[in-house]
N, C-alpha and C. Protein backbone atom coordinates (compact mmCIF):
# COMPACT_ATOMS: atom_id res chain seq x y z
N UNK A 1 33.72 -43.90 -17.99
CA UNK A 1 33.69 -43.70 -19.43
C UNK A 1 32.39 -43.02 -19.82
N UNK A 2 32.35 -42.08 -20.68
CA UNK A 2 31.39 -41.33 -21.19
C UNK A 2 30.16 -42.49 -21.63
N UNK A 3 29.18 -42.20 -21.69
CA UNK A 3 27.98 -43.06 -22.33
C UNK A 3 27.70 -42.27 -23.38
N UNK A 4 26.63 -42.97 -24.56
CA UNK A 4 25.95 -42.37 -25.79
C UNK A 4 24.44 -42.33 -24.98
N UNK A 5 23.91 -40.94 -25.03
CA UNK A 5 22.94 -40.86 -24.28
C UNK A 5 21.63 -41.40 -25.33
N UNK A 6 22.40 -41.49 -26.20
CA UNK A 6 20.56 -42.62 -27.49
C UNK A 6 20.66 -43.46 -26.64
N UNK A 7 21.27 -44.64 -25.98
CA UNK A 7 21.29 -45.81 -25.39
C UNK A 7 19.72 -46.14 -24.51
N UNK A 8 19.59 -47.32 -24.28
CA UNK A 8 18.21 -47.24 -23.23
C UNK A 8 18.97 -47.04 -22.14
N UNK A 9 17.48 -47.00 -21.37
CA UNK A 9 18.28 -46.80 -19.73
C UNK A 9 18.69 -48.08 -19.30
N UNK A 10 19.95 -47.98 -18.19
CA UNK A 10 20.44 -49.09 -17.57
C UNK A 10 19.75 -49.10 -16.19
N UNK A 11 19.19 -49.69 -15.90
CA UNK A 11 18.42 -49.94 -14.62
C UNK A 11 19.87 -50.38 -13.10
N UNK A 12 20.66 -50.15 -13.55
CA UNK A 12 21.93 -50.69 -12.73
C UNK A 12 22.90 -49.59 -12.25
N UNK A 13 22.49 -48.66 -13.01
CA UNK A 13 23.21 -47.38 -13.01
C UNK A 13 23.24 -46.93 -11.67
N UNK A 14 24.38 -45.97 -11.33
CA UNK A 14 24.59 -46.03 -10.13
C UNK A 14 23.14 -44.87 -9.24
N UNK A 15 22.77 -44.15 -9.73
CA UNK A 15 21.08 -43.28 -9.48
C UNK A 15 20.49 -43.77 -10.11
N UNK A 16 19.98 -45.02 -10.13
CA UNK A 16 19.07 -45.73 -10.23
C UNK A 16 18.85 -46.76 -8.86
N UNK A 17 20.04 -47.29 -8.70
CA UNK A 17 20.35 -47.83 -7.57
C UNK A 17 20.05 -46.94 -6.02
N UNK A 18 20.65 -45.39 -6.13
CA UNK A 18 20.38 -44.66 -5.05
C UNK A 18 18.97 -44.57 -5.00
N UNK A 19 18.24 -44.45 -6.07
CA UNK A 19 16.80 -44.61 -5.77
C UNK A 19 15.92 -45.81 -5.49
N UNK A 20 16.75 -46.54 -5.64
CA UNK A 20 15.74 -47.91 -4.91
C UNK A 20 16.74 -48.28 -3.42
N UNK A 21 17.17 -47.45 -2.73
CA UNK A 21 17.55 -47.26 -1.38
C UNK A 21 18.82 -48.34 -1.72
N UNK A 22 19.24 -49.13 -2.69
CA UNK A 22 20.62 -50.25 -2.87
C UNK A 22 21.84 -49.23 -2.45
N UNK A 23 22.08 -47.89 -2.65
CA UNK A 23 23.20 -47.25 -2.37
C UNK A 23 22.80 -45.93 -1.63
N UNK A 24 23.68 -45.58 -0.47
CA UNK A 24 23.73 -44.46 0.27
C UNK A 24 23.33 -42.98 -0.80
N UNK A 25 22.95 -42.16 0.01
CA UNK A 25 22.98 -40.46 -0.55
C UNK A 25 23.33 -39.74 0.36
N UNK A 26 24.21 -38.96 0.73
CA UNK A 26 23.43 -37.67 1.83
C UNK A 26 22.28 -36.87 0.81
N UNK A 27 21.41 -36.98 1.18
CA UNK A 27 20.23 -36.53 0.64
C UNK A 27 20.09 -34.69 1.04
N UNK A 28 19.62 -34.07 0.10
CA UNK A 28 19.19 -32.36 0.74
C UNK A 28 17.93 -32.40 0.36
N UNK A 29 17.27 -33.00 -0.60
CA UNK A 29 15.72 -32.37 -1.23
C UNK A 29 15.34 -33.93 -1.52
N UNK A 30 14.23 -34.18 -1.40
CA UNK A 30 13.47 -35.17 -2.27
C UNK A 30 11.80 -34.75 -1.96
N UNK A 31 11.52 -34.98 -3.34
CA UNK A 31 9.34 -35.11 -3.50
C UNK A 31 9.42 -35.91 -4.49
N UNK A 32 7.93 -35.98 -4.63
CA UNK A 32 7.54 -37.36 -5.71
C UNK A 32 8.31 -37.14 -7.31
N UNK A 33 8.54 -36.11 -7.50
CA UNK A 33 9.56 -36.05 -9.03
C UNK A 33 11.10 -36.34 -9.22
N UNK A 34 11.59 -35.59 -7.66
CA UNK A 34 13.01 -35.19 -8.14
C UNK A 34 13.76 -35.88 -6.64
N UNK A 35 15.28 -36.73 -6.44
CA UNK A 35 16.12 -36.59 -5.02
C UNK A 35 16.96 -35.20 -5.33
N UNK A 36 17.38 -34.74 -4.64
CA UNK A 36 19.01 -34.29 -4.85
C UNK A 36 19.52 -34.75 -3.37
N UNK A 37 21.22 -34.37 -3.98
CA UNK A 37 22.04 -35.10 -2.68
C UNK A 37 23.35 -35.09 -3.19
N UNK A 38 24.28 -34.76 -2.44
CA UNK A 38 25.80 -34.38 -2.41
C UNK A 38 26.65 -35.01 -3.88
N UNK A 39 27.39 -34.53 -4.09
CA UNK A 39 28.03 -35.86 -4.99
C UNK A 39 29.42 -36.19 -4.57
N UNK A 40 29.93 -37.34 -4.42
CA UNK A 40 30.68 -38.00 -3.71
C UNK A 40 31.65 -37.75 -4.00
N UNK A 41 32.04 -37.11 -5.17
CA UNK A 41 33.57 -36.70 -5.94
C UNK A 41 32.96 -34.89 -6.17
N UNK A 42 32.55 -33.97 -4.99
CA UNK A 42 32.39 -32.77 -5.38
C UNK A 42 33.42 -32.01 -6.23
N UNK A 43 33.28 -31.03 -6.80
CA UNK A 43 33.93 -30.34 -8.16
C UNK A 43 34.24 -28.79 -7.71
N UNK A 44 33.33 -28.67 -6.40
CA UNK A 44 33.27 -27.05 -6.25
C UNK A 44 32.96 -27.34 -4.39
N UNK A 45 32.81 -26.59 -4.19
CA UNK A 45 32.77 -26.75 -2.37
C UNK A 45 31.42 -27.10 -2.20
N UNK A 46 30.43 -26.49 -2.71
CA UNK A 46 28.97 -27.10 -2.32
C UNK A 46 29.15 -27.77 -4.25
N UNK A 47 28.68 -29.28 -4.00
CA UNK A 47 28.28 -29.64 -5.15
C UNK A 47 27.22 -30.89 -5.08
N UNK A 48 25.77 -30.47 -5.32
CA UNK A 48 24.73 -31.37 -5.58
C UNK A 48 24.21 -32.04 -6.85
N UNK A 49 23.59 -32.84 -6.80
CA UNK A 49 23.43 -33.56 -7.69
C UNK A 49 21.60 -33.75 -7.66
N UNK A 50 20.73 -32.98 -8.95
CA UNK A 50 19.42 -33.07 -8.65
C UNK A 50 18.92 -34.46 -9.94
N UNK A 51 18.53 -35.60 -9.47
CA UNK A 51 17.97 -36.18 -10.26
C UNK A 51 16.16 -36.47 -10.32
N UNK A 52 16.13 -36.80 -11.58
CA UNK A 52 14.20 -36.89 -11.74
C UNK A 52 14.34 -38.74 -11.40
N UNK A 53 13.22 -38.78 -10.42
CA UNK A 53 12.89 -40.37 -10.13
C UNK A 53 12.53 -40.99 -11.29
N UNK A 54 12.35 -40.64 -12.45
CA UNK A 54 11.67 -41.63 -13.89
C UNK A 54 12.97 -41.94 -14.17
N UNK A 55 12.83 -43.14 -15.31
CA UNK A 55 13.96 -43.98 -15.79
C UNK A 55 14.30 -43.32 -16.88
N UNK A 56 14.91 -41.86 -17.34
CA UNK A 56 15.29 -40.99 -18.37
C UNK A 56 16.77 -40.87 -18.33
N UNK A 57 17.47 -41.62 -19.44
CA UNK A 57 18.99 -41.52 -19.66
C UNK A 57 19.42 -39.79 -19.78
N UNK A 58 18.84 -38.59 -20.20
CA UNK A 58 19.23 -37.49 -20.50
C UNK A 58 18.18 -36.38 -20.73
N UNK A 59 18.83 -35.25 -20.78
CA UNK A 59 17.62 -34.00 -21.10
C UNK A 59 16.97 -34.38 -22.29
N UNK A 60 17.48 -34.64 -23.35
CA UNK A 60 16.96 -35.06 -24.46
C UNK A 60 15.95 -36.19 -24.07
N UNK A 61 15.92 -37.06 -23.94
CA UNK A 61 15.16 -38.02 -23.30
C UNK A 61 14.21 -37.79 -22.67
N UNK A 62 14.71 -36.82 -21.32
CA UNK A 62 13.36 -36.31 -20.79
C UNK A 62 12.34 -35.66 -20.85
N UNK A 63 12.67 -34.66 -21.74
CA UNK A 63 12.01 -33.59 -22.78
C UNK A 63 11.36 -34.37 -23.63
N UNK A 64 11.77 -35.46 -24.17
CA UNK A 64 10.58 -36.11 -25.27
C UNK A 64 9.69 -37.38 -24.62
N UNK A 65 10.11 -37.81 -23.47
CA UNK A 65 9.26 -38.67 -22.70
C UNK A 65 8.79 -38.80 -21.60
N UNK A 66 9.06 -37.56 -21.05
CA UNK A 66 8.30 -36.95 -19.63
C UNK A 66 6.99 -36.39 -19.70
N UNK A 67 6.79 -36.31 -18.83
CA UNK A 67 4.81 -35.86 -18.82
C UNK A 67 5.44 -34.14 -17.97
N UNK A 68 3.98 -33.59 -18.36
CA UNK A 68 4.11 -32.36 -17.90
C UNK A 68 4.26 -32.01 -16.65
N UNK A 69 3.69 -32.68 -15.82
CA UNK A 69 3.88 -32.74 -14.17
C UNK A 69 5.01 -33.41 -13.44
N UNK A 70 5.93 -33.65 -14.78
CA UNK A 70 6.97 -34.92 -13.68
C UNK A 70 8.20 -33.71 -14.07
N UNK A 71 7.79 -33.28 -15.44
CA UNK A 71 9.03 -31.97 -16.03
C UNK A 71 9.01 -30.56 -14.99
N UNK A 72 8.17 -30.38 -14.82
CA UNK A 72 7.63 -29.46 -14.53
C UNK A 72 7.89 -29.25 -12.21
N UNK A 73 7.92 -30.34 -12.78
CA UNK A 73 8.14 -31.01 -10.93
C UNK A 73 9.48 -31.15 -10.63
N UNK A 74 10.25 -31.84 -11.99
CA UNK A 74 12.03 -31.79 -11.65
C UNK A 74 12.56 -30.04 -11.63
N UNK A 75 12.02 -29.71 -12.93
CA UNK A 75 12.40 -28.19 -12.88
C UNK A 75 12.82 -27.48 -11.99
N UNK A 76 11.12 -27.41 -11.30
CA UNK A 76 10.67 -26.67 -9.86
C UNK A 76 11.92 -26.99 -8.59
N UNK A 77 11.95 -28.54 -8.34
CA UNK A 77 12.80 -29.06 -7.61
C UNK A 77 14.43 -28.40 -7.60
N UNK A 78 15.01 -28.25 -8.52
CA UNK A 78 16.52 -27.94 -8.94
C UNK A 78 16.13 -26.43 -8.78
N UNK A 79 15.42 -25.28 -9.03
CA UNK A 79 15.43 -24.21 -8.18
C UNK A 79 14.90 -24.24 -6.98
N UNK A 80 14.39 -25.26 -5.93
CA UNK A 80 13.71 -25.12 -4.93
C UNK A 80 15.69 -25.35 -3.87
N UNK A 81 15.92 -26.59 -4.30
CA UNK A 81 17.27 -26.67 -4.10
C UNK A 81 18.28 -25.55 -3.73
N UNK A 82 18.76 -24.65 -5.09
CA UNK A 82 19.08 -23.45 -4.88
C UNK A 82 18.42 -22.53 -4.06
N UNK A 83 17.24 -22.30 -3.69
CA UNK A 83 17.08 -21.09 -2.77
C UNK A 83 16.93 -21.81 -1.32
N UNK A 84 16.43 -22.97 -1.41
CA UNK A 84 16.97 -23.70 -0.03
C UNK A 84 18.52 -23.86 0.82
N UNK A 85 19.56 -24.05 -0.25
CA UNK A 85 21.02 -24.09 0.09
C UNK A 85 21.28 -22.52 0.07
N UNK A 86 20.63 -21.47 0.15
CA UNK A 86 20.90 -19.81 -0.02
C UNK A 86 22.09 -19.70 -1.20
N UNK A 87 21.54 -20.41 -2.37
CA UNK A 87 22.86 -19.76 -3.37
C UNK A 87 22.08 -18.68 -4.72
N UNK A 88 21.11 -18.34 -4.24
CA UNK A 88 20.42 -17.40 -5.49
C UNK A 88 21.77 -16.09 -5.28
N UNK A 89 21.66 -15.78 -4.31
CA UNK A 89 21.99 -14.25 -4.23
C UNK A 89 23.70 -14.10 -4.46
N UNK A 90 24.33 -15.33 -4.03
CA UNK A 90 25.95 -15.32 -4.12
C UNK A 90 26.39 -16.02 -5.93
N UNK A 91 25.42 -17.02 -6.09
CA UNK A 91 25.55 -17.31 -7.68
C UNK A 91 25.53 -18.43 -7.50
N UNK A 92 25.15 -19.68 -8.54
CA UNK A 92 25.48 -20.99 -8.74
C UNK A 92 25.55 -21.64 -10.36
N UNK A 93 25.99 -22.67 -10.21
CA UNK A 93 26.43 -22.95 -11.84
C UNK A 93 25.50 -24.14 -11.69
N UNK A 94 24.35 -24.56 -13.15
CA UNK A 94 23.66 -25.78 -12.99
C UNK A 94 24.81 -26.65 -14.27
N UNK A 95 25.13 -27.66 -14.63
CA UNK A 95 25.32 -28.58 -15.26
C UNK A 95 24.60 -29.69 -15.92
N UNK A 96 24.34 -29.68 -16.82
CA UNK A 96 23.63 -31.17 -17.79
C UNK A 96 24.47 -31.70 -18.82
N UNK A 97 25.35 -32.50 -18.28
CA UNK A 97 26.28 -33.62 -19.35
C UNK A 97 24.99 -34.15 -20.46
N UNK A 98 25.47 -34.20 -21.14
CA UNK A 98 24.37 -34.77 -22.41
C UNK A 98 25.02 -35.59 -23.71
N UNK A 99 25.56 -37.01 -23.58
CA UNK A 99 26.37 -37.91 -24.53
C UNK A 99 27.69 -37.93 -24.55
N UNK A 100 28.19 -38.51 -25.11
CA UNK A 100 29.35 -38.67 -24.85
C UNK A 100 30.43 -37.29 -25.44
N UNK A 101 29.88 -36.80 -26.35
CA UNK A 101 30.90 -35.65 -26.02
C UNK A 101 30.72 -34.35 -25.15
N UNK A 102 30.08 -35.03 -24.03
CA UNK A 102 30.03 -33.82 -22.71
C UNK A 102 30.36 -34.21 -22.07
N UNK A 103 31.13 -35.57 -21.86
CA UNK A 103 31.65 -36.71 -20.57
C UNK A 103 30.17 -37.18 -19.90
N UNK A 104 29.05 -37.24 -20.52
CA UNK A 104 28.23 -37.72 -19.16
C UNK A 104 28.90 -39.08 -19.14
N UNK A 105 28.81 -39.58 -17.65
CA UNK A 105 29.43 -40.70 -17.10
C UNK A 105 28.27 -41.51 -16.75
N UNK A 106 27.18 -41.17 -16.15
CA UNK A 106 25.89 -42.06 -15.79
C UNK A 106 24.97 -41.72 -16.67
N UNK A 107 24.04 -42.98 -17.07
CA UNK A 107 23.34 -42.95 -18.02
C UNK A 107 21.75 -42.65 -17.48
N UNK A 108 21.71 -41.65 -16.50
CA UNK A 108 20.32 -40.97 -15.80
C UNK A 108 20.36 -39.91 -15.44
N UNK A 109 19.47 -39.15 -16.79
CA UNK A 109 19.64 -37.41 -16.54
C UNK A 109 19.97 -36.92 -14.91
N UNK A 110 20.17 -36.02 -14.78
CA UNK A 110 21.08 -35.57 -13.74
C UNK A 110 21.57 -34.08 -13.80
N UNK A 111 21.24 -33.11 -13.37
CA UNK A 111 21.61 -31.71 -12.90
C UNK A 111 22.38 -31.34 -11.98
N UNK A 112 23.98 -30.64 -12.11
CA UNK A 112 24.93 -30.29 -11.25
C UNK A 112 24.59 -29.24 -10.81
N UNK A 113 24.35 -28.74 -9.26
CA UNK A 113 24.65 -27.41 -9.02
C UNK A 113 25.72 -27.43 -7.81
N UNK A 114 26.60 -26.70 -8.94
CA UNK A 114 27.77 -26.02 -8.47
C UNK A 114 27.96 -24.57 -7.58
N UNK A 115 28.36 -24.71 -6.41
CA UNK A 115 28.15 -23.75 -5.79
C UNK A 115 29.55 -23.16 -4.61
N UNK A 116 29.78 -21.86 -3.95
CA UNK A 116 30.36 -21.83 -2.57
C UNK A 116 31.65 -21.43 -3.11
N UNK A 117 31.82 -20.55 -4.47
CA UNK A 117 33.24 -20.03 -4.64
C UNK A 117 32.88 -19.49 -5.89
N UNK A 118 33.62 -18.54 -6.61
CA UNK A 118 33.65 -18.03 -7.51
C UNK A 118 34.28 -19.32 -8.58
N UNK A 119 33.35 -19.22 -9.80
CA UNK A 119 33.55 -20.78 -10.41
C UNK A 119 34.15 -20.04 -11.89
N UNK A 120 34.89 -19.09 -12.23
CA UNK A 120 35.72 -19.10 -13.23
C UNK A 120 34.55 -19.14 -14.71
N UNK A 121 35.15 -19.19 -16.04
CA UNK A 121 34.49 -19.46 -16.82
C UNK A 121 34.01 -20.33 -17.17
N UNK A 122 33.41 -20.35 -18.03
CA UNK A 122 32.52 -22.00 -18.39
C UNK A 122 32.92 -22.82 -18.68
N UNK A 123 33.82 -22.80 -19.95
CA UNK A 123 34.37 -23.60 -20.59
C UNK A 123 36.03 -23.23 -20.50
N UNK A 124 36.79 -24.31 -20.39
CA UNK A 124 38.18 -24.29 -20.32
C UNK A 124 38.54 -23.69 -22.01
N UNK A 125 39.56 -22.98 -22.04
CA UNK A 125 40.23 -22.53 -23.80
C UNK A 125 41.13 -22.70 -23.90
């Protein structure tokens, strides 16, 4: 079920949990700001999932309560990702669900990159 991303954070959430080692990842990237790592229900043939280690329900959230080095560090991370998996040059799609009318489902910001096929338009019409 979609969440209201005003909500506080749930410390139970399921990447919250992957970050205190309670649940598996295949992991591709982690440093002191950001994991990324597969997502278990992929959407596209390569599909990762980049999250920031702070307790931030959404972009909105993170943008108003992140410090400059932790923003600045997830950023970096989610393009370090892409040119590590070689998808600059073939294309990739990033994703940020943001409240409930974007379907976010977990209540801890979170960046999709979608990758490994030609991904159609953006939005369904």
């Amino acid at each position: 079920m979609p969440i209201d991303a005003t909500l506080p954070y749930d410390d139970s959430n399921i990447f919250a949990r992957i970050l205190r080692g309670e649940l598996p990842s295949k992991t591709v990237y982690e440093d002191e700001f950001a994991l990324a790592f597969h997502d278990i229900n992929p959407q596209a043939p390569l599909h990762i999932l980049v999250i920031p280690k702070g307790a931030y329900v959404s972009w909105d959230d993170f943008s108003e309560r992140g410090g400059d080095d932790e923003i600045a560090g997830f950023v970096r991370a989610v393009g370090r990702v892409a040119r590590e998996n070689g998808l600059v040059a073939p294309g990739y799609r990033l994703l940020a669900n943001v409240g409930f009318d974007s379907h976010q489902e977990v209540p801890h910001l979170h960046v999709h990159i979608f990758a490994g096929q030609q991904l159609g338009p953006m939005l369904a019409r």
